[in-house]
Protein backbone atom coordinates (compact mmCIF):
# COMPACT_ATOMS: atom_id res chain seq x y z
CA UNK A 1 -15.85 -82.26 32.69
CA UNK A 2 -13.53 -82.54 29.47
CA UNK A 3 -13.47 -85.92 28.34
CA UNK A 4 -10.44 -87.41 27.06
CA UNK A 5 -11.58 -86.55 22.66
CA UNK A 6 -11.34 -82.67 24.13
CA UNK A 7 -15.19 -82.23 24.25
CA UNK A 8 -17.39 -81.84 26.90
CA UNK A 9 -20.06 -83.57 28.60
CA UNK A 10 -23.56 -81.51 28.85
CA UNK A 11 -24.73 -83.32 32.17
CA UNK A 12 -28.67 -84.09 33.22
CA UNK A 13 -29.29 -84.78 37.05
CA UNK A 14 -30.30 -88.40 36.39
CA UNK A 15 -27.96 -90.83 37.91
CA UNK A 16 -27.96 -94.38 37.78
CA UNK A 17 -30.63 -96.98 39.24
CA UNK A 18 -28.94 -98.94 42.11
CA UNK A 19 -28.33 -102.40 40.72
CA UNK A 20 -31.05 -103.74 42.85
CA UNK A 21 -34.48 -103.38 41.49
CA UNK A 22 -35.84 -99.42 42.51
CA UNK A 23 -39.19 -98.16 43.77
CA UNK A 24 -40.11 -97.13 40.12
CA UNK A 25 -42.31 -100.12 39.34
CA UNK A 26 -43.81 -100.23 35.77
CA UNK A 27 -47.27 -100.54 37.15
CA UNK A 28 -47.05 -97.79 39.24
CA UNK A 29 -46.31 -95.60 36.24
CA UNK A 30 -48.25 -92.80 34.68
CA UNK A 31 -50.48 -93.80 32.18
CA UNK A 32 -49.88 -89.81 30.06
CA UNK A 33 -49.15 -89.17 26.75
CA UNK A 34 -45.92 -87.49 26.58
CA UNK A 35 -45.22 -84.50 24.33
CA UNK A 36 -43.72 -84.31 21.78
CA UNK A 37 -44.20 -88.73 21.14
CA UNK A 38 -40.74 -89.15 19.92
CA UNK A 39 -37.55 -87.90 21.93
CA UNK A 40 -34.81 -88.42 18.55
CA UNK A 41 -31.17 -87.35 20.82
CA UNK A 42 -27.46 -87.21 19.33
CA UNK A 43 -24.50 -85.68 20.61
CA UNK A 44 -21.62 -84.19 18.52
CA UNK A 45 -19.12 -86.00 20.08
CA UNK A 46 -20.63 -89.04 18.50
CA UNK A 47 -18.66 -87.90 15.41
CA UNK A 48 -14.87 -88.18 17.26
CA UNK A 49 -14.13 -91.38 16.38
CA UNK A 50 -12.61 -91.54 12.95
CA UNK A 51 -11.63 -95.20 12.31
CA UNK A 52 -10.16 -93.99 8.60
CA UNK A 53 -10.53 -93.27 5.22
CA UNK A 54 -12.68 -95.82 3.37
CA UNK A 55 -13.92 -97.47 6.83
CA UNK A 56 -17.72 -97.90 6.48
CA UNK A 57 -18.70 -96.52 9.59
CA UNK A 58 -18.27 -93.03 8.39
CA UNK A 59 -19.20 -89.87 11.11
CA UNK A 60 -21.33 -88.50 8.05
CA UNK A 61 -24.07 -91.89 8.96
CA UNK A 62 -24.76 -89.16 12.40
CA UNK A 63 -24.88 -86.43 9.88
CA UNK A 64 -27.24 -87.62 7.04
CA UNK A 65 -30.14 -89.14 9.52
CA UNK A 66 -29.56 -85.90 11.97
CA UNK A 67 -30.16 -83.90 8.62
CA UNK A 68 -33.30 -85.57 7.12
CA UNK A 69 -35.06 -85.84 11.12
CA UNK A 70 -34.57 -82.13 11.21
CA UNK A 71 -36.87 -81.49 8.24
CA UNK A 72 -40.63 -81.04 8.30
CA UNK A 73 -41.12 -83.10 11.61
CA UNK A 74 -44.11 -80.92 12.03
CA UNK A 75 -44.24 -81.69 15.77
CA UNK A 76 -44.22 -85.10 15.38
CA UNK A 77 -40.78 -85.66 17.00
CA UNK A 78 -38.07 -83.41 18.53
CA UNK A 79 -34.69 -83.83 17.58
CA UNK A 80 -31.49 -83.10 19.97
CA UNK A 81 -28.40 -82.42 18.77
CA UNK A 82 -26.61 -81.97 21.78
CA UNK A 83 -28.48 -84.15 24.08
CA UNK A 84 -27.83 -84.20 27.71
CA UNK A 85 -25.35 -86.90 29.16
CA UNK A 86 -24.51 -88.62 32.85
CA UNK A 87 -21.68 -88.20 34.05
CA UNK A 88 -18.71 -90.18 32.66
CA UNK A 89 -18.39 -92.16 35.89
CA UNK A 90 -21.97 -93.15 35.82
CA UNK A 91 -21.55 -94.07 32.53
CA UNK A 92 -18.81 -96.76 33.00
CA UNK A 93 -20.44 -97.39 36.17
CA UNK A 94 -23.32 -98.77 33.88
CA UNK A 95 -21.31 -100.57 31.33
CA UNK A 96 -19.72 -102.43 33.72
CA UNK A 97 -23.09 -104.29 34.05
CA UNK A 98 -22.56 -105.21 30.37
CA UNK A 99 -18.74 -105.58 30.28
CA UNK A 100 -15.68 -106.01 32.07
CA UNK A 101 -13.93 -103.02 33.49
CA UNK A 102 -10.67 -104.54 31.98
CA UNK A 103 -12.23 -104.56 28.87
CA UNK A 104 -13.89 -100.69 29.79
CA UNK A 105 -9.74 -99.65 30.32
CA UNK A 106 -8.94 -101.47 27.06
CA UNK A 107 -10.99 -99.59 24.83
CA UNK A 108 -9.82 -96.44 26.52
CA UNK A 109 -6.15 -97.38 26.24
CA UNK A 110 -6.16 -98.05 22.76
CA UNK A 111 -7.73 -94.65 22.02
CA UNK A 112 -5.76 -93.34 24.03
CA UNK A 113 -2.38 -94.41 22.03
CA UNK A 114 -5.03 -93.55 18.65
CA UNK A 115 -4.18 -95.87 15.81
CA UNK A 116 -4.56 -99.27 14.99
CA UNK A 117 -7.57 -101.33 16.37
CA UNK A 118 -8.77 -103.65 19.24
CA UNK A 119 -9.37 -107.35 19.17
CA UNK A 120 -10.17 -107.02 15.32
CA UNK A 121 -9.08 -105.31 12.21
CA UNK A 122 -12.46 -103.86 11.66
CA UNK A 123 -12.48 -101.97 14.72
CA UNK A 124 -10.40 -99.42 14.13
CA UNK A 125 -9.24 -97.01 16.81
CA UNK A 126 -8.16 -93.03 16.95
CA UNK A 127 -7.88 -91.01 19.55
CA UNK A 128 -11.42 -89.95 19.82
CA UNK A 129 -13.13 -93.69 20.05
CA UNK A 130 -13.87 -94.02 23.33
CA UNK A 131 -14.99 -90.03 23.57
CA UNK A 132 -18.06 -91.36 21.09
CA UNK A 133 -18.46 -94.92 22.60
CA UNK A 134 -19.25 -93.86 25.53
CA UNK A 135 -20.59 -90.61 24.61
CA UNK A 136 -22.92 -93.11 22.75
CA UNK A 137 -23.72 -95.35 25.96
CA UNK A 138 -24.73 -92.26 27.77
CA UNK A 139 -26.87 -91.12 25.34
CA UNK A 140 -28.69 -94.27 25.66
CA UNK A 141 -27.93 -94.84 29.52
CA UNK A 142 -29.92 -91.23 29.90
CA UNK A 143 -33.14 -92.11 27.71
CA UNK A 144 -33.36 -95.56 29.26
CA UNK A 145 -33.27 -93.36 33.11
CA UNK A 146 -35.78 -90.91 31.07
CA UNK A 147 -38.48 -93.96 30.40
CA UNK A 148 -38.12 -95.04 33.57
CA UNK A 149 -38.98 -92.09 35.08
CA UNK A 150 -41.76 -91.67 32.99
CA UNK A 151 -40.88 -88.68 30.57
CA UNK A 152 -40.35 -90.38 27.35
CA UNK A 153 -42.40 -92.69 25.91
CA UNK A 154 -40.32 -93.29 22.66
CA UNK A 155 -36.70 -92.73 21.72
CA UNK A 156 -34.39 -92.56 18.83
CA UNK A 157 -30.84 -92.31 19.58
CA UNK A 158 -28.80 -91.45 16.36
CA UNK A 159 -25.34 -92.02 17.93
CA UNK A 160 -22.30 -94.27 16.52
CA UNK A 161 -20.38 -96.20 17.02
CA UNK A 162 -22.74 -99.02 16.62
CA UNK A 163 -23.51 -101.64 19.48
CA UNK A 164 -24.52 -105.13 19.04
CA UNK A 165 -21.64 -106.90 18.11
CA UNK A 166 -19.24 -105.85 21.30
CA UNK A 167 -19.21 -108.97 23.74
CA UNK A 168 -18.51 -108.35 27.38
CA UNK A 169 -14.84 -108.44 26.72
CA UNK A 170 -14.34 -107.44 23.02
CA UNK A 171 -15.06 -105.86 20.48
CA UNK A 172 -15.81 -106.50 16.96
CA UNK A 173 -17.36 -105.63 13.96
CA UNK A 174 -17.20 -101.71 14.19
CA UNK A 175 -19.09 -102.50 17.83
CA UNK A 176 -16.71 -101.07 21.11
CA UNK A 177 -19.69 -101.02 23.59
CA UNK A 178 -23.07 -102.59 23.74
CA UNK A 179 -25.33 -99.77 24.66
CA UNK A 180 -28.50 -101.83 23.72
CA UNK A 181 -27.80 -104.29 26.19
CA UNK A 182 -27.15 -101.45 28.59
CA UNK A 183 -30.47 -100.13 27.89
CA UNK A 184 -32.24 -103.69 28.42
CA UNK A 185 -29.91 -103.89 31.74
CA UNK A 186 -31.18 -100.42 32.75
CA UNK A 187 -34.63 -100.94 31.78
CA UNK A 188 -35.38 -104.24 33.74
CA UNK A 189 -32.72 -103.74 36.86
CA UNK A 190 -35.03 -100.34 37.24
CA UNK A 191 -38.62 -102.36 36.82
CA UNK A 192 -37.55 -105.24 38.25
CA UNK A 193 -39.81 -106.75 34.70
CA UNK A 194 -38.51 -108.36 31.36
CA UNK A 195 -37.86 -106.34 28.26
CA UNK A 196 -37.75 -107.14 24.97
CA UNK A 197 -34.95 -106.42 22.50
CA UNK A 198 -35.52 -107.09 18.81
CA UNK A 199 -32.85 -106.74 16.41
CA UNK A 200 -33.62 -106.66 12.59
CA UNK A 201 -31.43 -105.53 10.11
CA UNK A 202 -28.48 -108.00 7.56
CA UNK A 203 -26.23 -108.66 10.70
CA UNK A 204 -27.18 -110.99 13.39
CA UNK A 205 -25.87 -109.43 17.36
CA UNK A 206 -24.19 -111.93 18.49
CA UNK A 207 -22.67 -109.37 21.33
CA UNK A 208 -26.28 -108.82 22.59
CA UNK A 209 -27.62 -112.20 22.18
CA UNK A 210 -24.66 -113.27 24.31
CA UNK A 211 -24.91 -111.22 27.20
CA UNK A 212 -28.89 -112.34 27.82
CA UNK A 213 -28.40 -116.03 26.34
CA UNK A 214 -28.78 -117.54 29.87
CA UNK A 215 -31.39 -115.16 31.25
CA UNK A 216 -35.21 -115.22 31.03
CA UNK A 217 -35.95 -111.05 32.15
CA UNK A 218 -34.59 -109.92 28.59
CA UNK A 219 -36.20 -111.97 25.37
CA UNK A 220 -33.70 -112.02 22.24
CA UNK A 221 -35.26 -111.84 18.91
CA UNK A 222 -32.79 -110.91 15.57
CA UNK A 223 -34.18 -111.53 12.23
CA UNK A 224 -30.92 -111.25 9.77
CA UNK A 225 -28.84 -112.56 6.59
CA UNK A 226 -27.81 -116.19 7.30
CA UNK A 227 -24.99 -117.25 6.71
CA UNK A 228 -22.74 -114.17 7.15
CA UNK A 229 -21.22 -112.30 10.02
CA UNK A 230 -20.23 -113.19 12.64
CA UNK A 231 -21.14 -116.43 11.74
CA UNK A 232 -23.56 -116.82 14.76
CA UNK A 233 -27.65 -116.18 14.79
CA UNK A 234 -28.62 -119.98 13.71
CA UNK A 235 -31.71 -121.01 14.34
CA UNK A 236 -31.00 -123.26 17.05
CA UNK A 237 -30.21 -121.11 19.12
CA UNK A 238 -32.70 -120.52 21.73
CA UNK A 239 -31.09 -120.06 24.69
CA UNK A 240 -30.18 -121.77 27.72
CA UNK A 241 -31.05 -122.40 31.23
CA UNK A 242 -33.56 -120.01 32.48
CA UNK A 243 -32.77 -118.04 29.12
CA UNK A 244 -34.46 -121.61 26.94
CA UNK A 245 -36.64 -119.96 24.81
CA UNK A 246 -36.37 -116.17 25.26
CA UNK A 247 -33.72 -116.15 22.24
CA UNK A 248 -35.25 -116.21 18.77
CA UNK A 249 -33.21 -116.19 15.73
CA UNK A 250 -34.84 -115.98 12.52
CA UNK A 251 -32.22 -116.51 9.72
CA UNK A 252 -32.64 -115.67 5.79
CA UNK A 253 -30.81 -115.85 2.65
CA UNK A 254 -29.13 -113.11 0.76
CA UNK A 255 -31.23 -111.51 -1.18
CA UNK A 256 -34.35 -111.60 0.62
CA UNK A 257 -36.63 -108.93 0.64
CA UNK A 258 -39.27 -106.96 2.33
CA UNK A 259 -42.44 -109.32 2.08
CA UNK A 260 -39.78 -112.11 3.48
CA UNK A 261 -38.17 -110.21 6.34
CA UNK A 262 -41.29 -108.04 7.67
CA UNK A 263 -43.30 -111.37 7.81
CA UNK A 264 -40.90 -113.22 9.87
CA UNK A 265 -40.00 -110.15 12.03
CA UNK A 266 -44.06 -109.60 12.79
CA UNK A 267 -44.54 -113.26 13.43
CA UNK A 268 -41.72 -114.33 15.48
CA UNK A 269 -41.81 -110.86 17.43
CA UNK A 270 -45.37 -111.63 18.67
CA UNK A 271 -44.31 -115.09 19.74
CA UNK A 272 -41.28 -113.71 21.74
CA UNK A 273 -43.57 -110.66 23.81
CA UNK A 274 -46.25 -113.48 24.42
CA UNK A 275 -44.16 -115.53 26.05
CA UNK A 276 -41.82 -112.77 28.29
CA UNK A 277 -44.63 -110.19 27.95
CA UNK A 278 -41.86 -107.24 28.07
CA UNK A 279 -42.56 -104.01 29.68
CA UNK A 280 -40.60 -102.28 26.80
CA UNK A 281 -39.29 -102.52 23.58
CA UNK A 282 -35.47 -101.84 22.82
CA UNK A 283 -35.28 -101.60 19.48
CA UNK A 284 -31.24 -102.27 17.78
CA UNK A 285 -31.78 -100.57 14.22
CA UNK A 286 -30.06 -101.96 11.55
CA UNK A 287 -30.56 -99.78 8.25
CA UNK A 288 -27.91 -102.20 6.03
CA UNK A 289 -31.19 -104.57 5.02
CA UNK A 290 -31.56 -102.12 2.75
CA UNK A 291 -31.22 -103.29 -1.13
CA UNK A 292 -28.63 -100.11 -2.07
CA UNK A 293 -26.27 -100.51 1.22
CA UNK A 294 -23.03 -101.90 -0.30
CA UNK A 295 -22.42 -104.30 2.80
CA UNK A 296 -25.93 -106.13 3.53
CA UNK A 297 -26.41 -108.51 1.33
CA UNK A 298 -30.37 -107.79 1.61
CA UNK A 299 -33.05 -106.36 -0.98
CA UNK A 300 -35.33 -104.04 1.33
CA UNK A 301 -37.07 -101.14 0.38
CA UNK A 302 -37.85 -97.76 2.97
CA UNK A 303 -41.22 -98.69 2.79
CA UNK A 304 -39.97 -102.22 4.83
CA UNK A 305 -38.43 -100.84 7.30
CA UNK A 306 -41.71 -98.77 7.71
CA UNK A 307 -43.18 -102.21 8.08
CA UNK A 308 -40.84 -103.33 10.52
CA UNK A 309 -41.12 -100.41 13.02
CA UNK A 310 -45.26 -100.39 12.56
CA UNK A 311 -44.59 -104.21 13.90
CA UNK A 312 -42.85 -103.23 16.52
CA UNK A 313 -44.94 -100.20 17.52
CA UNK A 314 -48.19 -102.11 17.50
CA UNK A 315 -46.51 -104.81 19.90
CA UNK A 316 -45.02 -102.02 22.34
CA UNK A 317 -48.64 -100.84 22.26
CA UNK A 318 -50.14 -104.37 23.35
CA UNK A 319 -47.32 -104.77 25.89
CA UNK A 320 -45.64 -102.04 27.38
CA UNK A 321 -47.67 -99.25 26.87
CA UNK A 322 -46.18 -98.10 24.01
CA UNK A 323 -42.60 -97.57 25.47
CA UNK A 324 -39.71 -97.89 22.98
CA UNK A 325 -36.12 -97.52 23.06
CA UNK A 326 -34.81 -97.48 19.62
CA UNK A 327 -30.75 -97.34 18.79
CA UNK A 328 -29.13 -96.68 15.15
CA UNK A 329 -26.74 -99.99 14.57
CA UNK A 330 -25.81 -100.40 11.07
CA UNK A 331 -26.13 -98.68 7.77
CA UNK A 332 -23.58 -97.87 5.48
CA UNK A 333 -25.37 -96.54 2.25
CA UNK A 334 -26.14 -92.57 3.23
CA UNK A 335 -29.08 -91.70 0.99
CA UNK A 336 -30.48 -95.20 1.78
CA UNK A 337 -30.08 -94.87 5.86
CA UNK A 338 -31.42 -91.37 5.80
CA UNK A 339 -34.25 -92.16 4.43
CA UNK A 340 -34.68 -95.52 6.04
CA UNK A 341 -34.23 -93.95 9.25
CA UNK A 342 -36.89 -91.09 8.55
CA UNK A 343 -39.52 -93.35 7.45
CA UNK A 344 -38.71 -95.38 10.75
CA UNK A 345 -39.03 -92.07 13.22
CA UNK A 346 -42.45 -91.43 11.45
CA UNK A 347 -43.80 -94.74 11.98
CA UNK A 348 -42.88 -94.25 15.57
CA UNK A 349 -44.50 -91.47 15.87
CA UNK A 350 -47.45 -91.63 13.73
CA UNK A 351 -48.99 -94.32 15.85
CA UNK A 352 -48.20 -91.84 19.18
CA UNK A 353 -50.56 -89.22 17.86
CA UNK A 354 -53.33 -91.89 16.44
CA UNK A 355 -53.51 -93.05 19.86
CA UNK A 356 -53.26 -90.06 21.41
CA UNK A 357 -55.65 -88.72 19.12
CA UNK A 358 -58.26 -91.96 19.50
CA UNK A 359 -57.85 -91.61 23.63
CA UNK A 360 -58.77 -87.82 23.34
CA UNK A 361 -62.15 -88.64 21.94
């Protein structure tokens, strides 16, 4: 099927869960280790939209964290360059739970006519944008199907554009569609149980926190640079409704650093799991924390984001069995993200192979 950028889907034979709850119940999962522990997936269309010269979300971000996963993994993860996709109708059949098919049409209008931008001037459009927006909801659509079926345990999904700033009927800041609240939709639609999605990096995802701000089955948690863009993420907001409670927002000055950030991310991320109790972690990625990225605003280190994803392996562990769904959002340095992003894929996987190793014993 050629897709509208001129490139071609590489289709699995997952399709969509119905949007009622299906038969594949989280306890009535299988408790294996799956080999190798870390599923890392791209796809080259990915790199097809090309929002301009000087725009920060540059197609070399895929490039630079495809290129430093593919060294020395040593078995310790498998990386896909060309990962399989659903089909494109399943795809937007699945984003519609997330946004509005008008919106769906928009994005593939103004790519279609490929210059210019949608519903702000940092979303810039060509004629290959919605060929690598959706290319990179499908890539996540598949590995959420993939964890619900039981052969993944963890995932890294190098794809771009980024997610967690598109709302249901916009998008903004560099964000066209929100794949990590498509895996979160997937993930407890299919389980009929609550997930967790926790968001760290300089920018707070206001397009995420917005589409489970009411909702108690997917917890909320973004610990981020405060106050900046978008201007949302306070602290007082919790939630609403049912959702009271299962939104945490931890905001920090510019300028904080990795003994600041990883302590509030590992505190306020085992608050949020004890209280929904998720059956997996989604995981929105943010490398722009990082002291060198020319956009955050933040003073971590490589070894902090090590610390961050340790966090959030050890409470996937206690929760959900150790299932994670991790997505690349931000990062605009390219030495900085590449590394960032390594050091994150090993922490993901060295705790996979302790355990495995300790349960072999």
């Amino acid at each position: 099927m050629t897709q509208p950028g001129g490139g071609r889907w590489r289709h699995s034979e997952f399709r969509i869960p119905n949007s009622k709850p299906v038969s594949a119940i989280i306890d009535d999962m299988p408790d294996s280790i799956v080999d190798p522990p870390v599923s890392v997936r791209s796809h080259p269309l990915c790199l097809e939209h090309e929002p301009g010269l000087g725009h920060p979300d540059d197609a070399q971000r895929v490039r630079v964290v495809l290129d430093a996963l593919m060294a020395r993994s040593e078995g310790r993860w498998v990386v896909d360059e060309e990962s399989p996709l659903p089909s494109e109708e399943d795809v937007i059949g699945a984003l519609a739970w997330v946004h509005d098919r008008e919106y769906i049409e928009r994005v593939r209008e103004a790519s279609r006519k490929g210059n210019g931008w949608l519903d702000s001037e940092d979303c810039r459009v060509s004629p290959g944008t919605f060929t690598a927006a959706l290319t990179a909801a499908g890539l996540v659509l598949q590995a959420a199907l993939d964890m619900v079926n039981g052969r993944v345990q963890r995932v890294f999904v190098v794809a771009r554009p980024p997610a967690h700033h598109a709302a249901r009927d916009r998008a903004s800041g560099y964000c066209f569609f929100n794949s990590t609240a498509l895996a979160a939709e997937v993930l407890t639609r299919s389980w009929n149980k609550p997930v967790v999605i926790a968001d760290f990096g300089s920018l707070h995802g206001d397009g995420t926190q917005q589409h489970f701000f009411d909702r108690r089955d997917v917890g909320y948690l973004s610990v981020h640079r405060y106050p900046a863009f978008p201007g949302s993420g306070g602290a007082d907001e919790i939630g609403e409704g049912e959702g009271r409670g299962a939104t945490r927002n931890i905001p920090l000055a510019g300028g904080s650093g990795d003994d600041i950030i990883c302590a509030a991310f590992e505190e306020a991320l085992a608050e949020i799991c004890s209280e929904v109790r998720p059956a997996a972690i989604v995981l929105s990625a943010a490398f722009d924390a990082h002291r060198d990225d020319p956009l955050g605003g933040m003073m971590m280190t490589e070894a902090g984001f090590g610390r961050l994803t340790e966090a959030a392996v050890a409470a996937a562990e206690m929760w959900s069995n150790g299932r994670m769904l991790s997505i690349l959002e931000g990062g605009f340095n390219l030495e900085a993200l590449a590394n960032s992003a390594r050091i994150h894929v090993e922490e993901l996987a060295k705790t996979s192979i302790d355990n495995r190793q300790t349960d072999r014993k």
